[in-house]
N, C-alpha and C. Protein backbone atom coordinates (compact mmCIF):
# COMPACT_ATOMS: atom_id res chain seq x y z
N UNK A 1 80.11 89.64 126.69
CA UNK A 1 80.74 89.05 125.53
C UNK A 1 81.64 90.06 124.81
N UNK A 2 81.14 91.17 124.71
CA UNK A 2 82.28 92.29 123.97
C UNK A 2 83.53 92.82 124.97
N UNK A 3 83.32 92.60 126.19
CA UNK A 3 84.57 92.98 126.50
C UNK A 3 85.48 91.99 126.55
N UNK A 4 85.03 90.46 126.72
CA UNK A 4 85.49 89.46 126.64
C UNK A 4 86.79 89.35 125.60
N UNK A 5 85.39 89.41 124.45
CA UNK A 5 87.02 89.71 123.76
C UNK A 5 87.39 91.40 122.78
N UNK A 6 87.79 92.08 123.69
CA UNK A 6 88.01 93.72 123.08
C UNK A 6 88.97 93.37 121.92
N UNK A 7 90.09 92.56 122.48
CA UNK A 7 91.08 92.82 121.24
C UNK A 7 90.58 92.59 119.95
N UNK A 8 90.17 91.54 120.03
CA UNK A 8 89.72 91.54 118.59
C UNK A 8 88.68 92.29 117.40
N UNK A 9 87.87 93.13 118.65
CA UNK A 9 86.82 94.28 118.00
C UNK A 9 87.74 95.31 117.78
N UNK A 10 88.72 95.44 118.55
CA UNK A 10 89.89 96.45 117.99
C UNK A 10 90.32 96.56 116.68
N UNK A 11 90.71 95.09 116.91
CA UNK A 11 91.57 94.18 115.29
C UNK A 11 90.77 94.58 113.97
N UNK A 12 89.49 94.36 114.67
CA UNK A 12 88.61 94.35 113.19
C UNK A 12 87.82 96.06 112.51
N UNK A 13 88.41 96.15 114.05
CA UNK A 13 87.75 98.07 113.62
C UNK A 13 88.94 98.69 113.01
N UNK A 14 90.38 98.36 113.28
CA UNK A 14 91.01 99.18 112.75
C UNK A 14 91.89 98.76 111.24
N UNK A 15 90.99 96.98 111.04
CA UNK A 15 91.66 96.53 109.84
C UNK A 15 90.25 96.74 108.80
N UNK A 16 89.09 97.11 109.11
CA UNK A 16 88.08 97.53 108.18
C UNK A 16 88.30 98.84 107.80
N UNK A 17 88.74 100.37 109.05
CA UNK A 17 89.16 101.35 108.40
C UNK A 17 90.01 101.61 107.54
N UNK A 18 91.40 101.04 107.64
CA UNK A 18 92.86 100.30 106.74
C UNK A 18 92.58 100.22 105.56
N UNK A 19 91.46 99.11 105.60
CA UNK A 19 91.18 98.90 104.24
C UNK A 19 90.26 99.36 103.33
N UNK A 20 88.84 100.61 103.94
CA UNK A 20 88.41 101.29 103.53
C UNK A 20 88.72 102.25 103.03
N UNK A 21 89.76 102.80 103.65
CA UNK A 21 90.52 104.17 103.26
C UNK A 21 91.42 103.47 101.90
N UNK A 22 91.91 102.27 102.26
CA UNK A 22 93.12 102.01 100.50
C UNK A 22 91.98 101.84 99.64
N UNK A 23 91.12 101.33 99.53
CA UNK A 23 90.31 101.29 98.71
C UNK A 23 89.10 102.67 98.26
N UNK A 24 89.18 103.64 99.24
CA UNK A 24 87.93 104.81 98.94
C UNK A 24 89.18 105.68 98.08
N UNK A 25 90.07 106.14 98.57
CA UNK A 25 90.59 107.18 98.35
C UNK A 25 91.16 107.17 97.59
N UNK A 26 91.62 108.82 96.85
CA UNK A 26 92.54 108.54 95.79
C UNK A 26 93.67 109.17 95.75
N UNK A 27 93.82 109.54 97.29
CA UNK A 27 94.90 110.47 97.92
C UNK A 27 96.24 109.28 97.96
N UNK A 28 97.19 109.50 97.29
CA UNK A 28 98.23 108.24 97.79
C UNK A 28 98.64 108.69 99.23
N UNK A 29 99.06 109.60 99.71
CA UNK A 29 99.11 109.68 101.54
C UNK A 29 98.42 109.21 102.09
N UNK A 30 96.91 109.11 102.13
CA UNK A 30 96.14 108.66 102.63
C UNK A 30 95.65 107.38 102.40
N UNK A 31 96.48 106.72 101.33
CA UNK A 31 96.33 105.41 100.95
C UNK A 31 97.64 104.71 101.82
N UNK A 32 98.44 105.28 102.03
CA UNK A 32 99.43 104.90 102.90
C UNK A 32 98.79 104.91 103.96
N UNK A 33 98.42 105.67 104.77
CA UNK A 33 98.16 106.09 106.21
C UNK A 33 96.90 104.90 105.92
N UNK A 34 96.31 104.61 105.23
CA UNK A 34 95.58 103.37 105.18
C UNK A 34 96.45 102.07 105.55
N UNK A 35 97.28 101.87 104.49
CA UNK A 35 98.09 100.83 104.60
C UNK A 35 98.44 100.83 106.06
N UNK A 36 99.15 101.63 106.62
CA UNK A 36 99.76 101.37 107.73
C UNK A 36 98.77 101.22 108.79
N UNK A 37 97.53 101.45 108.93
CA UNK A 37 96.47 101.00 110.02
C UNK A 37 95.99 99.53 109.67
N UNK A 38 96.28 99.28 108.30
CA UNK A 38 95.82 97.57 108.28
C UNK A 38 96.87 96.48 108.71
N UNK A 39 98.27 96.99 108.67
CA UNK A 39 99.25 96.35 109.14
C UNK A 39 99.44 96.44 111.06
N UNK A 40 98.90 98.20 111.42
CA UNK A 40 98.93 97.90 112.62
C UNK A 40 98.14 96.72 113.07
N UNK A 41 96.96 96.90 112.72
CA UNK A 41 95.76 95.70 113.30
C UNK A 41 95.92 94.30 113.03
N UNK A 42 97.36 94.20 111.85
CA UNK A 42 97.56 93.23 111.84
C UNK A 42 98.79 92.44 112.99
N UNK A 43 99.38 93.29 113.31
CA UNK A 43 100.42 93.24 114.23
C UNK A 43 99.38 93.05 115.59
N UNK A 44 98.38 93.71 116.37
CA UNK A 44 97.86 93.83 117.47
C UNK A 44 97.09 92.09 117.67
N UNK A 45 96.88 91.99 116.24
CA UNK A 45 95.92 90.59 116.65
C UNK A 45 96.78 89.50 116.37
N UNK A 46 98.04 89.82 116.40
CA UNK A 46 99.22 88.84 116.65
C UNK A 46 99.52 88.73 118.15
N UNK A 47 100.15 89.51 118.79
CA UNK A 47 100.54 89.87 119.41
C UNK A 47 99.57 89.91 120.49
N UNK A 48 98.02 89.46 120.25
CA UNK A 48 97.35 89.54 121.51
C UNK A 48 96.82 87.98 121.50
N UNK A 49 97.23 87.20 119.89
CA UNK A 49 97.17 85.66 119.99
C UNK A 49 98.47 85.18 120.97
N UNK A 50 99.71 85.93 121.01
CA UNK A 50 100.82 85.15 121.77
C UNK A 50 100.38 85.50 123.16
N UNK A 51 99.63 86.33 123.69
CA UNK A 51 99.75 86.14 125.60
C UNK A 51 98.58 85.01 125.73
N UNK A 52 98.86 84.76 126.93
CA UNK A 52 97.93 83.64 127.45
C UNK A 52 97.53 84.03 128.92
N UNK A 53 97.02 83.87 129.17
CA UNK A 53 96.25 84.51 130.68
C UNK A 53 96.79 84.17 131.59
N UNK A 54 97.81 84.62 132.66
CA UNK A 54 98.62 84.18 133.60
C UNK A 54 99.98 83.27 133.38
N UNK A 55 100.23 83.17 131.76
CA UNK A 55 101.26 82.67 131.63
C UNK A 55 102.65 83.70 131.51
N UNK A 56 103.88 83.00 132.17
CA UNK A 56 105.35 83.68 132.19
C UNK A 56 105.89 83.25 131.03
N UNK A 57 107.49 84.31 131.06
CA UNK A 57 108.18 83.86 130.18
C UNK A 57 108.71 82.47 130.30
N UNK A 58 108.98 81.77 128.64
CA UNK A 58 109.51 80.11 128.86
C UNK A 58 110.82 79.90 129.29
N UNK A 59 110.78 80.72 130.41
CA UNK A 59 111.94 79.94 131.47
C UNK A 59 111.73 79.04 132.31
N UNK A 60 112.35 77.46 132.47
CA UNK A 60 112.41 76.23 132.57
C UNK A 60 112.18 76.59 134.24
N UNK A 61 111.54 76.51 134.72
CA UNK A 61 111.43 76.05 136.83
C UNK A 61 110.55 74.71 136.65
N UNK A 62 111.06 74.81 137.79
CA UNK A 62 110.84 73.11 138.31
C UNK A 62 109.40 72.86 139.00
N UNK A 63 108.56 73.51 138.30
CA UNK A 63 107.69 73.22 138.70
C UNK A 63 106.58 72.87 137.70
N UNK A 64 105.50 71.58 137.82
CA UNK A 64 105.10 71.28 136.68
C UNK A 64 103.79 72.22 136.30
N UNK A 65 103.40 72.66 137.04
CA UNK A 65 102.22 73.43 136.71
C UNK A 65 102.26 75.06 136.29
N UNK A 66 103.54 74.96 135.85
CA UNK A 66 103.48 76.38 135.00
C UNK A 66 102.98 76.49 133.37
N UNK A 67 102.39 77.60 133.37
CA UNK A 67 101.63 77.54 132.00
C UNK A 67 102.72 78.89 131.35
N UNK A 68 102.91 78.74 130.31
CA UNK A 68 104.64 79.71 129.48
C UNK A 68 103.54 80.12 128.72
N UNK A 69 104.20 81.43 127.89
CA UNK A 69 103.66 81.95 126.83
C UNK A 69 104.34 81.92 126.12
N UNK A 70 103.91 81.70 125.04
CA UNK A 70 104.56 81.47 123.12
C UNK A 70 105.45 83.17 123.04
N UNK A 71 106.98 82.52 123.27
CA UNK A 71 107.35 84.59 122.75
C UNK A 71 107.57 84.62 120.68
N UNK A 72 107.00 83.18 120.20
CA UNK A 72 107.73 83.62 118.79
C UNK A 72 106.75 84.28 117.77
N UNK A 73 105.22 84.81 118.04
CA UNK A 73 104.70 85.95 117.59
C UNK A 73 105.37 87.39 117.72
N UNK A 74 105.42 87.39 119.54
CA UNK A 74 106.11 88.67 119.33
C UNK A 74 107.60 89.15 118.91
N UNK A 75 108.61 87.49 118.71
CA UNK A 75 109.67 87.99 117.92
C UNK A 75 109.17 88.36 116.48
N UNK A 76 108.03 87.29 115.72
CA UNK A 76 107.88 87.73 114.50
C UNK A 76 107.15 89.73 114.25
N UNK A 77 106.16 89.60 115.02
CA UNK A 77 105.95 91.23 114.90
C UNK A 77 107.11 92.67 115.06
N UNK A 78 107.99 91.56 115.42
CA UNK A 78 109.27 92.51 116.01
C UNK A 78 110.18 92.85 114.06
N UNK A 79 109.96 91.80 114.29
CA UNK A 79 110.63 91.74 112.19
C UNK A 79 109.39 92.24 111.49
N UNK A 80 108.26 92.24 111.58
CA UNK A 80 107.13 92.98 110.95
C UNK A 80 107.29 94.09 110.75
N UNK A 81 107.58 94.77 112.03
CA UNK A 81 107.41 96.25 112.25
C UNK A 81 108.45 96.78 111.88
N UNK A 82 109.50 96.61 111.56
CA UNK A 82 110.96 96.45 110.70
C UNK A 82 110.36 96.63 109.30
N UNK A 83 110.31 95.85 108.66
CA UNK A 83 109.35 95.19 107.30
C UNK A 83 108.62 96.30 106.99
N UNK A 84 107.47 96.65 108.20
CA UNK A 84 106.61 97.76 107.60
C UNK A 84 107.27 99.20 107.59
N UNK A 85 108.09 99.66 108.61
CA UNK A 85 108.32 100.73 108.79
C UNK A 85 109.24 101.33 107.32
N UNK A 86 110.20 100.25 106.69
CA UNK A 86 110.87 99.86 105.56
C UNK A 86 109.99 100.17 104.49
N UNK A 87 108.84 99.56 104.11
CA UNK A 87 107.97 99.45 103.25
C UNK A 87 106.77 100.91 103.17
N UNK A 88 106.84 101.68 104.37
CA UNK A 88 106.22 102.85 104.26
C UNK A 88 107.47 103.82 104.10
N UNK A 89 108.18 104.05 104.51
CA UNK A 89 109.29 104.50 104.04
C UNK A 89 109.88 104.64 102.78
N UNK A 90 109.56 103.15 101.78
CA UNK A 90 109.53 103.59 100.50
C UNK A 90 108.33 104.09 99.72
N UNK A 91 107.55 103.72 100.39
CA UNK A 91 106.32 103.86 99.70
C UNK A 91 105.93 105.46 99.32
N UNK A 92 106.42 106.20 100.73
CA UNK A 92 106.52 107.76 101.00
C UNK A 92 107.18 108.21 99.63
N UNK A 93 108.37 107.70 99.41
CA UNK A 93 109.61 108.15 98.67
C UNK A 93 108.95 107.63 96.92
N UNK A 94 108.51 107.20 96.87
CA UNK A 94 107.57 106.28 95.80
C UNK A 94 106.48 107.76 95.21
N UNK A 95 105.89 108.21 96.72
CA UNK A 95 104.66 109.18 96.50
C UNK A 95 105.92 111.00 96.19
N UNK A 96 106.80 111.00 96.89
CA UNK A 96 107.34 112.23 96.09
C UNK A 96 107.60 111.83 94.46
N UNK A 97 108.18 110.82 94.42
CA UNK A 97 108.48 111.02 92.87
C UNK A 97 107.76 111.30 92.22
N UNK A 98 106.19 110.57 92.96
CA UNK A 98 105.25 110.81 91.74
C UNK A 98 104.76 112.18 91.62
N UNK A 99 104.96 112.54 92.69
CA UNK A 99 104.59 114.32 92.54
C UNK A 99 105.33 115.36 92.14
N UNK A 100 106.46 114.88 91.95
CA UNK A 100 107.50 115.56 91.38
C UNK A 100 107.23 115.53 89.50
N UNK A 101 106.85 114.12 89.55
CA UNK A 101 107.02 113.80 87.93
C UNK A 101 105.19 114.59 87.36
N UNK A 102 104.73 114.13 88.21
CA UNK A 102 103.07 114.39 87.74
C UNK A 102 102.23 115.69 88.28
N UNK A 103 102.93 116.48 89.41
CA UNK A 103 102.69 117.85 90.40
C UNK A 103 101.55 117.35 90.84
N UNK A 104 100.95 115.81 91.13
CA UNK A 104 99.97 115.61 91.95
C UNK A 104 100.72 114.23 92.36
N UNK A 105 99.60 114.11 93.38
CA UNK A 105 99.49 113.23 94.68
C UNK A 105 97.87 112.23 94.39
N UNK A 106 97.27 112.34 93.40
CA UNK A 106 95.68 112.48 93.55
C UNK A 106 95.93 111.14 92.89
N UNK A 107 95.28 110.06 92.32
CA UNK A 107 95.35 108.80 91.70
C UNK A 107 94.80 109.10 90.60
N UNK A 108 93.23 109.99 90.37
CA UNK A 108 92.64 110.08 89.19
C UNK A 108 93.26 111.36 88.54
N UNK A 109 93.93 111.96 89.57
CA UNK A 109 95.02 113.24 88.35
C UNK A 109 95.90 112.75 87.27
N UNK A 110 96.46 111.72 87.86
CA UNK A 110 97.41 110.73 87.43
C UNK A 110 97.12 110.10 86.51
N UNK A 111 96.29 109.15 86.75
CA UNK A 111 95.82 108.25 85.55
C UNK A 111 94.99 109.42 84.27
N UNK A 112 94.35 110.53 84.33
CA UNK A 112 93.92 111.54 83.58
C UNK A 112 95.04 111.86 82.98
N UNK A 113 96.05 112.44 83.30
CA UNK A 113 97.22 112.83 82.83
C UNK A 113 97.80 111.96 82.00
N UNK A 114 98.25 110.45 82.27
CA UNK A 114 98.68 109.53 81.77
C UNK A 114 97.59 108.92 80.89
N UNK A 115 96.36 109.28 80.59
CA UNK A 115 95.56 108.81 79.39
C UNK A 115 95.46 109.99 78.68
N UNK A 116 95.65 111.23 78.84
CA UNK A 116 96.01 112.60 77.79
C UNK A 116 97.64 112.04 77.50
N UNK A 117 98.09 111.89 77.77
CA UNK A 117 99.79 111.48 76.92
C UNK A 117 99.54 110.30 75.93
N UNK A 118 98.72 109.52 76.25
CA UNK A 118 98.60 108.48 75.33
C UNK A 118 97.80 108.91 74.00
């Protein structure tokens, strides 16, 4: 039964770490490097819903007993990974400023700092 279905013990091992790490830590890098393992696992268990077991690409032959595979997951993960790579990219650029403005990276430095100004 577990190898049956691996992908999805994959899916779920690497979208529970993802989201353990955004939620434990208070490192914003490492809240990223979170983020981006919950989006991978979200991309993998796409992308392992579009194959189908012995099915080709949906090119039309004349024959009726061909079984096609769905390609419009993996066009959508294709714009995902676009999307994410975009979205960690700012997110990075998001985490210098704040270290520039605050000389930390830490979440509870931050919010400490920003409740001594108040």
């Amino acid at each position: 039964m577990f190898f049956d279905h691996f992908n999805y013990w994959i899916f779920v091992i690497l979208f529970v770490i993802g989201l353990y790490t955004v939620m434990s830590r208070s490192n914003l890098i490492k809240k990223m490097i979170g983020l981006s393992l919950f989006q991978i696992s979200v991309f993998l268990f796409y992308i392992t819903m579009g194959k189908i077991e012995g099915g080709t690409a949906p090119i039309l032959i004349d024959k009726p007993d061909v079984i096609y595979s769905n390609p419009l997951p993996h066009v959508l993960i294709l714009t995902a990974i676009v999307v994410g790579i975009a979205t960690t990219a700012l997110g990075l650029a998001l985490v210098v400023r704040i270290k520039e403005s605050f000389g930390s990276i830490d979440e509870d430095e931050i919010l400490s700092q920003e409740d001594a100004a108040k």
